[in-house]
PDB file of N, CA and C in Angstrom:
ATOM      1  N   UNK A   1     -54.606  95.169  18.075  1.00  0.00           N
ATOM      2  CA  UNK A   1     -55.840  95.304  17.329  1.00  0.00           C
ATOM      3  C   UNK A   1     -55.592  96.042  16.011  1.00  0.00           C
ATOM      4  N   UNK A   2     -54.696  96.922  16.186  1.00  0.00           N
ATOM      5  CA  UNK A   2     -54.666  98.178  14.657  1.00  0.00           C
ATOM      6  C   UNK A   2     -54.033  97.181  13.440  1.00  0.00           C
ATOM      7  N   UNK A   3     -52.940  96.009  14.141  1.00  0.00           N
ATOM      8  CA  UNK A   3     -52.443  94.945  13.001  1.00  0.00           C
ATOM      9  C   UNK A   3     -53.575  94.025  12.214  1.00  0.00           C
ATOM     10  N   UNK A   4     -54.738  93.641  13.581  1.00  0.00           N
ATOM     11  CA  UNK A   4     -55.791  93.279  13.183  1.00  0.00           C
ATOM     12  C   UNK A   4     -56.607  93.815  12.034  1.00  0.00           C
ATOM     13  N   UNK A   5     -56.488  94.946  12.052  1.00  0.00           N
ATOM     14  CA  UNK A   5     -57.745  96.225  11.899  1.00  0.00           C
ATOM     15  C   UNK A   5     -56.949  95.921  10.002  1.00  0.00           C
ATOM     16  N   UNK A   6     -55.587  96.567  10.065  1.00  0.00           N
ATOM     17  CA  UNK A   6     -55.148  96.786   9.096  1.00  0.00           C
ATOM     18  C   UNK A   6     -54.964  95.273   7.725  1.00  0.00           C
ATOM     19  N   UNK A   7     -55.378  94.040   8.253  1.00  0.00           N
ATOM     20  CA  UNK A   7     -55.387  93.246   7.669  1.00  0.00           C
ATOM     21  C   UNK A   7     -57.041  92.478   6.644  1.00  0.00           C
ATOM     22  N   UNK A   8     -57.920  93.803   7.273  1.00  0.00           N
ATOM     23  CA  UNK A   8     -58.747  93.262   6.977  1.00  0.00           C
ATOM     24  C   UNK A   8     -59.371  94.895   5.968  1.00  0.00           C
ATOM     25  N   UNK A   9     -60.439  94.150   4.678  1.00  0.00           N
ATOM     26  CA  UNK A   9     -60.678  95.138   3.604  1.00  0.00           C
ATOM     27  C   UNK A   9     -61.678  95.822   4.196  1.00  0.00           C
ATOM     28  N   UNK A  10     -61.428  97.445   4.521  1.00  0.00           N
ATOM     29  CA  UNK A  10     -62.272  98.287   4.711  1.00  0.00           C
ATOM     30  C   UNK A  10     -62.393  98.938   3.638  1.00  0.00           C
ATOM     31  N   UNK A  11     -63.619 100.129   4.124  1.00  0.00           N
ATOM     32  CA  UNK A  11     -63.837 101.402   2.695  1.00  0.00           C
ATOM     33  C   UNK A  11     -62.863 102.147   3.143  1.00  0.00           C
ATOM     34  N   UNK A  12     -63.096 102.374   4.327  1.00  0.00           N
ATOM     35  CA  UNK A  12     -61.898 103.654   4.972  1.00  0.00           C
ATOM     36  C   UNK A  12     -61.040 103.287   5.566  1.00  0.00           C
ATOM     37  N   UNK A  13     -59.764 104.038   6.068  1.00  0.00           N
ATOM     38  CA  UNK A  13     -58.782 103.181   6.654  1.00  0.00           C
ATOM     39  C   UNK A  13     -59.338 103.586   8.296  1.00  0.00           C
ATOM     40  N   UNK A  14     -58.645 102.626   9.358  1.00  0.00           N
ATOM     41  CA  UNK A  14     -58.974 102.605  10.813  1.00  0.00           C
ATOM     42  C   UNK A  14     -57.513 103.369  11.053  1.00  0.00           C
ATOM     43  N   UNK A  15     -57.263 104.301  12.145  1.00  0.00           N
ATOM     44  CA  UNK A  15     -56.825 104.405  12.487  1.00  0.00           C
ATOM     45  C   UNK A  15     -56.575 104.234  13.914  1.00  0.00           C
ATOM     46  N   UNK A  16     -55.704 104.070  14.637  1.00  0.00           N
ATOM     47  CA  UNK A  16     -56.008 103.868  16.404  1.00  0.00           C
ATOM     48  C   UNK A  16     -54.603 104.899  16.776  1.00  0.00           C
ATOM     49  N   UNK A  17     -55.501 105.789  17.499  1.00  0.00           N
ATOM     50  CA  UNK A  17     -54.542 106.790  18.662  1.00  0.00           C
ATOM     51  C   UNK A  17     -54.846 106.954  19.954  1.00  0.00           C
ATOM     52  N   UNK A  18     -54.001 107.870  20.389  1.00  0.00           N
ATOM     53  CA  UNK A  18     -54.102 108.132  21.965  1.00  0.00           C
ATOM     54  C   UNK A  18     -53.897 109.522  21.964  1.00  0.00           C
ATOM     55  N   UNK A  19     -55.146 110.126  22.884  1.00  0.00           N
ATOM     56  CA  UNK A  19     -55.164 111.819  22.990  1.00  0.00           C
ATOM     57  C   UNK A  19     -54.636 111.553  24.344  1.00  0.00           C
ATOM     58  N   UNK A  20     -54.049 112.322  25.070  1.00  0.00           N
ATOM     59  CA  UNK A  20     -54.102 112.576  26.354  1.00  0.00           C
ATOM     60  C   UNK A  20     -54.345 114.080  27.024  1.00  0.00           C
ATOM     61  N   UNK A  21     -54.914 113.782  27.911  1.00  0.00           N
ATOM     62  CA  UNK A  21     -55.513 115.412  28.471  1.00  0.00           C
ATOM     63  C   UNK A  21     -54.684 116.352  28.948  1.00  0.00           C
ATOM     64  N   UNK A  22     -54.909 117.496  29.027  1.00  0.00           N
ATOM     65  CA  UNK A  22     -54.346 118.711  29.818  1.00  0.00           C
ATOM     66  C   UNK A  22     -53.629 118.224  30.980  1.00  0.00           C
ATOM     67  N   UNK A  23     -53.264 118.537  31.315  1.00  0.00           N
ATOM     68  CA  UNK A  23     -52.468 118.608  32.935  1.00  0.00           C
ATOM     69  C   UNK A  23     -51.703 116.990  32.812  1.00  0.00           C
ATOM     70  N   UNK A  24     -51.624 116.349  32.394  1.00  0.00           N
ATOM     71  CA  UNK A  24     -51.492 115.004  32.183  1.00  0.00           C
ATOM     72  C   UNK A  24     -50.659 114.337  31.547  1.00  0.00           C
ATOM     73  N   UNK A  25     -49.723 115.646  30.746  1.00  0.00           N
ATOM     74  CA  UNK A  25     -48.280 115.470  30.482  1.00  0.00           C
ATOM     75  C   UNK A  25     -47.586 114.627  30.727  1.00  0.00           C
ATOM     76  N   UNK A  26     -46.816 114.777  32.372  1.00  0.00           N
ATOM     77  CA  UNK A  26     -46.043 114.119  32.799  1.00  0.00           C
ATOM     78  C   UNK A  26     -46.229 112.790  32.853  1.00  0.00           C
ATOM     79  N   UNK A  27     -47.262 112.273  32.357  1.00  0.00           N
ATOM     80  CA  UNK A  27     -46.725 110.271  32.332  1.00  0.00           C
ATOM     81  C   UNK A  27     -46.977 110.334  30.907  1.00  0.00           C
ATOM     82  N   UNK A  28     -46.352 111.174  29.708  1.00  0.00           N
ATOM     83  CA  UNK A  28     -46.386 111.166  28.145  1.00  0.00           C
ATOM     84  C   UNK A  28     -45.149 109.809  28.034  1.00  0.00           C
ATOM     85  N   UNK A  29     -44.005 109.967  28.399  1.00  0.00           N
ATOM     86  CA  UNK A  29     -43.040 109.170  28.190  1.00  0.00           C
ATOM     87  C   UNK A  29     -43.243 107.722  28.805  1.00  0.00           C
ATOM     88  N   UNK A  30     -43.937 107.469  30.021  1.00  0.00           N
ATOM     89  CA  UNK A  30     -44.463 106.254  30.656  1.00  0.00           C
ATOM     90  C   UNK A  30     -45.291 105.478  29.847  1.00  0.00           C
ATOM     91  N   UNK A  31     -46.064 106.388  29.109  1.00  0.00           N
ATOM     92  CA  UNK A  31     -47.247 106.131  28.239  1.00  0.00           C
ATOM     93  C   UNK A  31     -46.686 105.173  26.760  1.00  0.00           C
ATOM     94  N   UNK A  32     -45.910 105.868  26.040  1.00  0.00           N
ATOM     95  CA  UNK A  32     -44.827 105.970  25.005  1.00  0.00           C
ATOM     96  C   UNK A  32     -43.898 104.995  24.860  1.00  0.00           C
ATOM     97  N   UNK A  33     -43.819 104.575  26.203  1.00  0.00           N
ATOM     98  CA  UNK A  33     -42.352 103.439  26.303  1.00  0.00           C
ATOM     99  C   UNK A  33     -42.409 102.376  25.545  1.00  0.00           C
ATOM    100  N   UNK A  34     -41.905 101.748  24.509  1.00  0.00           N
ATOM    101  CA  UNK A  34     -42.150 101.303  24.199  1.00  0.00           C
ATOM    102  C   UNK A  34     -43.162 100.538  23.283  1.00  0.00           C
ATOM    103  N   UNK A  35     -43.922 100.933  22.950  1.00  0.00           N
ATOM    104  CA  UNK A  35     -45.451 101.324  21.937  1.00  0.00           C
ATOM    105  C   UNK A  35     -44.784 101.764  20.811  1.00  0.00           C
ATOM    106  N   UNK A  36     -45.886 101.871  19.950  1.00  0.00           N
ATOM    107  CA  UNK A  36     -46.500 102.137  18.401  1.00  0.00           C
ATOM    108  C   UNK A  36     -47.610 102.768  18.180  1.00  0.00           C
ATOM    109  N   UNK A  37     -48.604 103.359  19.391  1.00  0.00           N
ATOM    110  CA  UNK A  37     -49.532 103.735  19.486  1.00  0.00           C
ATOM    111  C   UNK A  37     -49.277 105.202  18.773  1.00  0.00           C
ATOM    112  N   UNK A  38     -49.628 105.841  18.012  1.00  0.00           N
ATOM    113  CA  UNK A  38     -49.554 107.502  18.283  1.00  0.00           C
ATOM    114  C   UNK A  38     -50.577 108.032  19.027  1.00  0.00           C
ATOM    115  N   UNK A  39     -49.432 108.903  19.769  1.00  0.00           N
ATOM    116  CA  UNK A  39     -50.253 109.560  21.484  1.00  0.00           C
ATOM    117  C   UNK A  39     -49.685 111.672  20.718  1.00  0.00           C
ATOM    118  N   UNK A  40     -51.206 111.871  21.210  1.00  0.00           N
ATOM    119  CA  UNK A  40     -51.590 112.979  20.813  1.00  0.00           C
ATOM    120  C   UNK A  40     -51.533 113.857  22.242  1.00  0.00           C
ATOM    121  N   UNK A  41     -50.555 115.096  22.084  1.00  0.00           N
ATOM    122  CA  UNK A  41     -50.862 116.059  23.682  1.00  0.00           C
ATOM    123  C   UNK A  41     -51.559 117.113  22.872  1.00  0.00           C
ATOM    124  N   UNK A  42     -52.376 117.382  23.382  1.00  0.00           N
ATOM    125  CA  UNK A  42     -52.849 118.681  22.767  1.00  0.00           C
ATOM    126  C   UNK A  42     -52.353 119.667  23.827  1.00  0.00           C
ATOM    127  N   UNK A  43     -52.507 121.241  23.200  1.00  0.00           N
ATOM    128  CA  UNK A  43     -51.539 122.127  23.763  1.00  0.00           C
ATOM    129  C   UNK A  43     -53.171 122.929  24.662  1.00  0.00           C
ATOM    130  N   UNK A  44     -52.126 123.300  25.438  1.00  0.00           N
ATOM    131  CA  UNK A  44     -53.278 124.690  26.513  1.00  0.00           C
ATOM    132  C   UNK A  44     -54.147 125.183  25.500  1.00  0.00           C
ATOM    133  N   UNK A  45     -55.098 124.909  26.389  1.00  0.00           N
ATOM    134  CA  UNK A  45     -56.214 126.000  25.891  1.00  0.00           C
ATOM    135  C   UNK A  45     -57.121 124.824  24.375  1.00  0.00           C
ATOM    136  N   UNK A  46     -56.828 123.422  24.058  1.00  0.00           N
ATOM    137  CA  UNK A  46     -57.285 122.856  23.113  1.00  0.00           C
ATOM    138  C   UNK A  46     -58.006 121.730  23.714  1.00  0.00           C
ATOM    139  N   UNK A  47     -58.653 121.795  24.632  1.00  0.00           N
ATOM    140  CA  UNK A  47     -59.455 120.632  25.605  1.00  0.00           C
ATOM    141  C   UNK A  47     -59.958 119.955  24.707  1.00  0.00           C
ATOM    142  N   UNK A  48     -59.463 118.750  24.387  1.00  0.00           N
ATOM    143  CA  UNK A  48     -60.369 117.899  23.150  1.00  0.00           C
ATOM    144  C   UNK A  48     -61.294 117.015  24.333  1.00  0.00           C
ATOM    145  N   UNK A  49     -60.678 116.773  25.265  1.00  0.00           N
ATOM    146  CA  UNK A  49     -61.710 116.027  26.400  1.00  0.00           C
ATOM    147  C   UNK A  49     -63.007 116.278  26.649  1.00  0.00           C
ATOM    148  N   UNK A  50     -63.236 117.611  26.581  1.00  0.00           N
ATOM    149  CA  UNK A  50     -64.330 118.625  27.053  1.00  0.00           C
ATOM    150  C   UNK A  50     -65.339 118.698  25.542  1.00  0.00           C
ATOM    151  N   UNK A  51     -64.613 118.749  24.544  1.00  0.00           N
ATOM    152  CA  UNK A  51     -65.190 118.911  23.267  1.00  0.00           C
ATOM    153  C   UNK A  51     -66.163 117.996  23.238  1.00  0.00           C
ATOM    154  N   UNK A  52     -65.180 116.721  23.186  1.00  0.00           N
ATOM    155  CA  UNK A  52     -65.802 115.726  23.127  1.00  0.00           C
ATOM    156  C   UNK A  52     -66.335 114.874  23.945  1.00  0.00           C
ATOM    157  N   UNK A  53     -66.533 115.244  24.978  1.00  0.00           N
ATOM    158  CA  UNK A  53     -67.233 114.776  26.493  1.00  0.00           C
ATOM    159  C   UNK A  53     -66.481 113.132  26.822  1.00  0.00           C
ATOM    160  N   UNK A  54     -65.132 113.344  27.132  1.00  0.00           N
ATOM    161  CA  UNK A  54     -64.432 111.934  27.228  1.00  0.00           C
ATOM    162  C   UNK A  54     -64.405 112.157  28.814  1.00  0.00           C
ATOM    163  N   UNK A  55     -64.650 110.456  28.728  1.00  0.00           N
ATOM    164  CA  UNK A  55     -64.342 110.070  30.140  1.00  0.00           C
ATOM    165  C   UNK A  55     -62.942 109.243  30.427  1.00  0.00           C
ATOM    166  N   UNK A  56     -62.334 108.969  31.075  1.00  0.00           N
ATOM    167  CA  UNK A  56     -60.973 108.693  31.596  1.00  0.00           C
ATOM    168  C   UNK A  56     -61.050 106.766  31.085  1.00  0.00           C
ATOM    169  N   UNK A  57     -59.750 106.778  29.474  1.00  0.00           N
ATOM    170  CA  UNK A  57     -60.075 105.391  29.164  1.00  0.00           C
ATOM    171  C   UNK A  57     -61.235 105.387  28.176  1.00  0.00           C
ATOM    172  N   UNK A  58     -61.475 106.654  27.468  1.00  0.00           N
ATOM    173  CA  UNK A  58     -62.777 105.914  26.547  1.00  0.00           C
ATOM    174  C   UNK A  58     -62.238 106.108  24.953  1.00  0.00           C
ATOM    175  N   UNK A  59     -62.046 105.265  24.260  1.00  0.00           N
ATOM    176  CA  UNK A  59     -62.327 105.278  22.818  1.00  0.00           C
ATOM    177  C   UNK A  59     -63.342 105.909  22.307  1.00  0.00           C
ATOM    178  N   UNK A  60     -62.944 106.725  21.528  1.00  0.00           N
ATOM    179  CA  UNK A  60     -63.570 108.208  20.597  1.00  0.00           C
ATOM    180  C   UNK A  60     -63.492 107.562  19.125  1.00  0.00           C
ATOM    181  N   UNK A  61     -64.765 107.218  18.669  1.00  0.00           N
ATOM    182  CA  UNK A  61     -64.920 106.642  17.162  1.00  0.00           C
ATOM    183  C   UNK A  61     -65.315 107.884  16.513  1.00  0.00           C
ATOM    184  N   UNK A  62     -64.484 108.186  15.588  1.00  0.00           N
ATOM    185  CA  UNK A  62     -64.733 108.936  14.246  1.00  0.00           C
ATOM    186  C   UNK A  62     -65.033 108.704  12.953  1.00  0.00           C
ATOM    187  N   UNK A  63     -65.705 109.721  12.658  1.00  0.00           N
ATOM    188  CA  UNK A  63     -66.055 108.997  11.253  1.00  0.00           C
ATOM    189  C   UNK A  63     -65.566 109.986  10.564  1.00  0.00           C
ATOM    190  N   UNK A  64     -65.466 109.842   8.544  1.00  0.00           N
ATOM    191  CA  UNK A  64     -64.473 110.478   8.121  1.00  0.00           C
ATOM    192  C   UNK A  64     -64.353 112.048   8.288  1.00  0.00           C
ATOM    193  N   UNK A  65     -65.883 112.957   9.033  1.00  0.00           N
ATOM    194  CA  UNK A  65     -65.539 114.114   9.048  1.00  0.00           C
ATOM    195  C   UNK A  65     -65.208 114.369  10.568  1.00  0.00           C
ATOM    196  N   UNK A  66     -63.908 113.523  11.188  1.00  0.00           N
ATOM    197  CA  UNK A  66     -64.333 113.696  12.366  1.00  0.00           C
ATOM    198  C   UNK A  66     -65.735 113.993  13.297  1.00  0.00           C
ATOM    199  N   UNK A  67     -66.490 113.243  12.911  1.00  0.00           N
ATOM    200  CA  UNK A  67     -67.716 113.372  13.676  1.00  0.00           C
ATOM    201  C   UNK A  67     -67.839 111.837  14.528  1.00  0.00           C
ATOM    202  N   UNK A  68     -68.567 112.235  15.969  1.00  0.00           N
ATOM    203  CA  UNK A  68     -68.120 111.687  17.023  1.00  0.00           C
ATOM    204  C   UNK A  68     -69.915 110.314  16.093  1.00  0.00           C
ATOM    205  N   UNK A  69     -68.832 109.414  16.122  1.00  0.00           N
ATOM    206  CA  UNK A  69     -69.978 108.110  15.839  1.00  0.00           C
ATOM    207  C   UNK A  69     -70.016 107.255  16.861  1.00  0.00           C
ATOM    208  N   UNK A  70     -69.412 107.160  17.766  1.00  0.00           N
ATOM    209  CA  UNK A  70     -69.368 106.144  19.190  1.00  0.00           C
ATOM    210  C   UNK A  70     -68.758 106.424  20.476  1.00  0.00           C
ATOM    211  N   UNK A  71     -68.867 105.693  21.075  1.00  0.00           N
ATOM    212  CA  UNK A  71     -67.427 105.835  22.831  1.00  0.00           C
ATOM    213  C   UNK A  71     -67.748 104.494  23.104  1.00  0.00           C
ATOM    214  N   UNK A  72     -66.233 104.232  23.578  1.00  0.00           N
ATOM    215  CA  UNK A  72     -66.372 102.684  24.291  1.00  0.00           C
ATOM    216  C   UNK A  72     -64.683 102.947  25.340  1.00  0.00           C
ATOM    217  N   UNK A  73     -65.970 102.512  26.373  1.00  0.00           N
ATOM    218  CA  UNK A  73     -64.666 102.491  27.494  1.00  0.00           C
ATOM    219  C   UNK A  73     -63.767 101.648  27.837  1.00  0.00           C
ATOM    220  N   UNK A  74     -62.743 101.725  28.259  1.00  0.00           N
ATOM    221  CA  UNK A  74     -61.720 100.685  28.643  1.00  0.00           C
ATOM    222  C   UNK A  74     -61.801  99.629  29.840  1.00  0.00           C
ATOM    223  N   UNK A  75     -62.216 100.919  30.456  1.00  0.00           N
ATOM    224  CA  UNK A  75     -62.621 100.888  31.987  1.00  0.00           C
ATOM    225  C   UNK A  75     -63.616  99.782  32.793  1.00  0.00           C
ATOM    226  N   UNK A  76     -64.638  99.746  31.668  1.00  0.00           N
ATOM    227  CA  UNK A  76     -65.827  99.199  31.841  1.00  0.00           C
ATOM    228  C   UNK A  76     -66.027  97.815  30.997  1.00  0.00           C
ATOM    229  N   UNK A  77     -65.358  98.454  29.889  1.00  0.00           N
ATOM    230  CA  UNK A  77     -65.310  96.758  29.184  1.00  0.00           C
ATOM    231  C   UNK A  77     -63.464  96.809  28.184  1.00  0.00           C
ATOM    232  N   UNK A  78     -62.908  95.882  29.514  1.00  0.00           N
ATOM    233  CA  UNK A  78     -61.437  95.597  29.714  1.00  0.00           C
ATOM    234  C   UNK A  78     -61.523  94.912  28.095  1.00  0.00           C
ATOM    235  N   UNK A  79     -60.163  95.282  27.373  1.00  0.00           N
ATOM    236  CA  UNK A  79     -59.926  94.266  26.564  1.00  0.00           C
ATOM    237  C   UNK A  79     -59.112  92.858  26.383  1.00  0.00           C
ATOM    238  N   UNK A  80     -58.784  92.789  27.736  1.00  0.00           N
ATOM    239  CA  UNK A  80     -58.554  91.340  28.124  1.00  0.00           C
ATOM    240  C   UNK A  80     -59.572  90.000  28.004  1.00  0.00           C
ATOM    241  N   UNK A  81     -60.855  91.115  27.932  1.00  0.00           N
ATOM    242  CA  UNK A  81     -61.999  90.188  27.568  1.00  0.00           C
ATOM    243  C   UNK A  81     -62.419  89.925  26.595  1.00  0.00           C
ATOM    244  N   UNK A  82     -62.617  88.926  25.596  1.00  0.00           N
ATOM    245  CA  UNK A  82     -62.514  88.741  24.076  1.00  0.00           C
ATOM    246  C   UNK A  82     -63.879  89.079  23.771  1.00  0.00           C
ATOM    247  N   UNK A  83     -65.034  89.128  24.405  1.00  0.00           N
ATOM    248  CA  UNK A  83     -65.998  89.704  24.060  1.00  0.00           C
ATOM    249  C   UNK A  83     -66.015  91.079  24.024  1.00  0.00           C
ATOM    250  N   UNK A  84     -65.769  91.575  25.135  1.00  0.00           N
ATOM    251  CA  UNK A  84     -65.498  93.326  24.738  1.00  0.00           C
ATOM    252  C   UNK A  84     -64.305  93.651  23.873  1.00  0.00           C
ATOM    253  N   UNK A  85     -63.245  93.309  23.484  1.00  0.00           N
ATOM    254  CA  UNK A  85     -62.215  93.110  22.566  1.00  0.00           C
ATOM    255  C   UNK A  85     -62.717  93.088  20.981  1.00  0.00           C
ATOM    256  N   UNK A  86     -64.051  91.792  20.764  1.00  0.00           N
ATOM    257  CA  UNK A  86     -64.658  91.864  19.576  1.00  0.00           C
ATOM    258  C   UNK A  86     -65.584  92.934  19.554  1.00  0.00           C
ATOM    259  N   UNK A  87     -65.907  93.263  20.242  1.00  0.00           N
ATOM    260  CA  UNK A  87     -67.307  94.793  20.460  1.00  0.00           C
ATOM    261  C   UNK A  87     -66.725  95.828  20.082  1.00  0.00           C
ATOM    262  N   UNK A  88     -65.227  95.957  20.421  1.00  0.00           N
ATOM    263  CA  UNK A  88     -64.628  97.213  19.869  1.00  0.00           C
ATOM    264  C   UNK A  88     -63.954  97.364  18.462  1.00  0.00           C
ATOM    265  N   UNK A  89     -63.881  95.706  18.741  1.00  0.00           N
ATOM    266  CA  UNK A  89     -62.991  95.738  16.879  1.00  0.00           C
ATOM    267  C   UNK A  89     -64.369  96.092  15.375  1.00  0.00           C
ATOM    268  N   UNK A  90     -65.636  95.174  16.189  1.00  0.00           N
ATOM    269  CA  UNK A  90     -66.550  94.805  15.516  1.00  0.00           C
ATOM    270  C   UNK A  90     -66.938  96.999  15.265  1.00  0.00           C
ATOM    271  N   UNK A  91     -67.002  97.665  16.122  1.00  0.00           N
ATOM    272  CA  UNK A  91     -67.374  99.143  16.339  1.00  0.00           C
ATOM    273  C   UNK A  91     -66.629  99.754  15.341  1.00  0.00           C
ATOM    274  N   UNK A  92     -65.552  99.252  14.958  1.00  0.00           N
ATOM    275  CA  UNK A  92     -64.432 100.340  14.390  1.00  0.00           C
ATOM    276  C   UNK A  92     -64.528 100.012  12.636  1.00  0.00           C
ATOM    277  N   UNK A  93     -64.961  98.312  12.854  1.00  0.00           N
ATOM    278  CA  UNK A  93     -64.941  98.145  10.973  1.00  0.00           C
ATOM    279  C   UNK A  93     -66.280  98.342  10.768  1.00  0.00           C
ATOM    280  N   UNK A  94     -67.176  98.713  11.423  1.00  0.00           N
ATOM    281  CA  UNK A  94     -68.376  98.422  11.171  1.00  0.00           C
ATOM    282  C   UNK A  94     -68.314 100.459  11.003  1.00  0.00           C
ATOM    283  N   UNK A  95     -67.483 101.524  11.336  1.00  0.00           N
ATOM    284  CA  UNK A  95     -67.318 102.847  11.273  1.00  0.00           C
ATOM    285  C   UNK A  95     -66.654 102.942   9.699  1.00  0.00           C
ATOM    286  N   UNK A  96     -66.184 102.437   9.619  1.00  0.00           N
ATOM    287  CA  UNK A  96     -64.421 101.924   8.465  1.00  0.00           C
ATOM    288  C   UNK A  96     -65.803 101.476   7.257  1.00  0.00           C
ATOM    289  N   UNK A  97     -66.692 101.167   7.698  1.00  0.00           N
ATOM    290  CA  UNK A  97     -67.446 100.809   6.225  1.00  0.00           C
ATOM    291  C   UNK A  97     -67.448  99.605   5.861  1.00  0.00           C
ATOM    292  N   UNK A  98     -66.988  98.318   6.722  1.00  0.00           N
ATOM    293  CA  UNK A  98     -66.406  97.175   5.888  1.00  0.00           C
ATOM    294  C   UNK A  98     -67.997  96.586   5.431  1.00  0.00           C
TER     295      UNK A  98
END
């Protein structure tokens, strides 16, 4: 999707990452294998989960002052499915300003 994302004229640029939670370390390298994703650990004591009330699998849309503009879960709407696939792409340029 981010090759997607990046081919098309926004105001702002999209970025796509991966936070992963506290305690949750140990599958960083499982996670990593192979990817292009940048995966974010935050350190003790920096609960971005909690901040931002994430649930397990949800996309965190930001807007340029980091301010929380959406959530879309993985979980619930798989992106194997081209309709939820376009719901999330459509979420992110439609954040991006296009």
């Amino acid at each position: 999707m981010q090759g997607e994302i990046d081919s098309q004229e926004t105001v702002r640029a999209i970025q796509i990452l991966g936070v992963n939670d506290i305690g949750l370390e140990s599958a960083n390298a499982t996670m990593t294998a192979g990817r292009v994703l940048p995966w974010l650990q935050p350190a003790s004591g920096e609960d971005v989960w909690t901040l931002w009330q994430v649930e397990y699998r949800d996309v965190v849309i930001l807007g340029p002052g980091n301010e929380q503009l959406g959530t879309f879960n993985l979980t619930v709407s798989d992106l194997s499915d081209p309709v939820a696939y376009a719901a999330l792409k459509n979420q992110l340029l439609e954040a991006a300003g296009q």
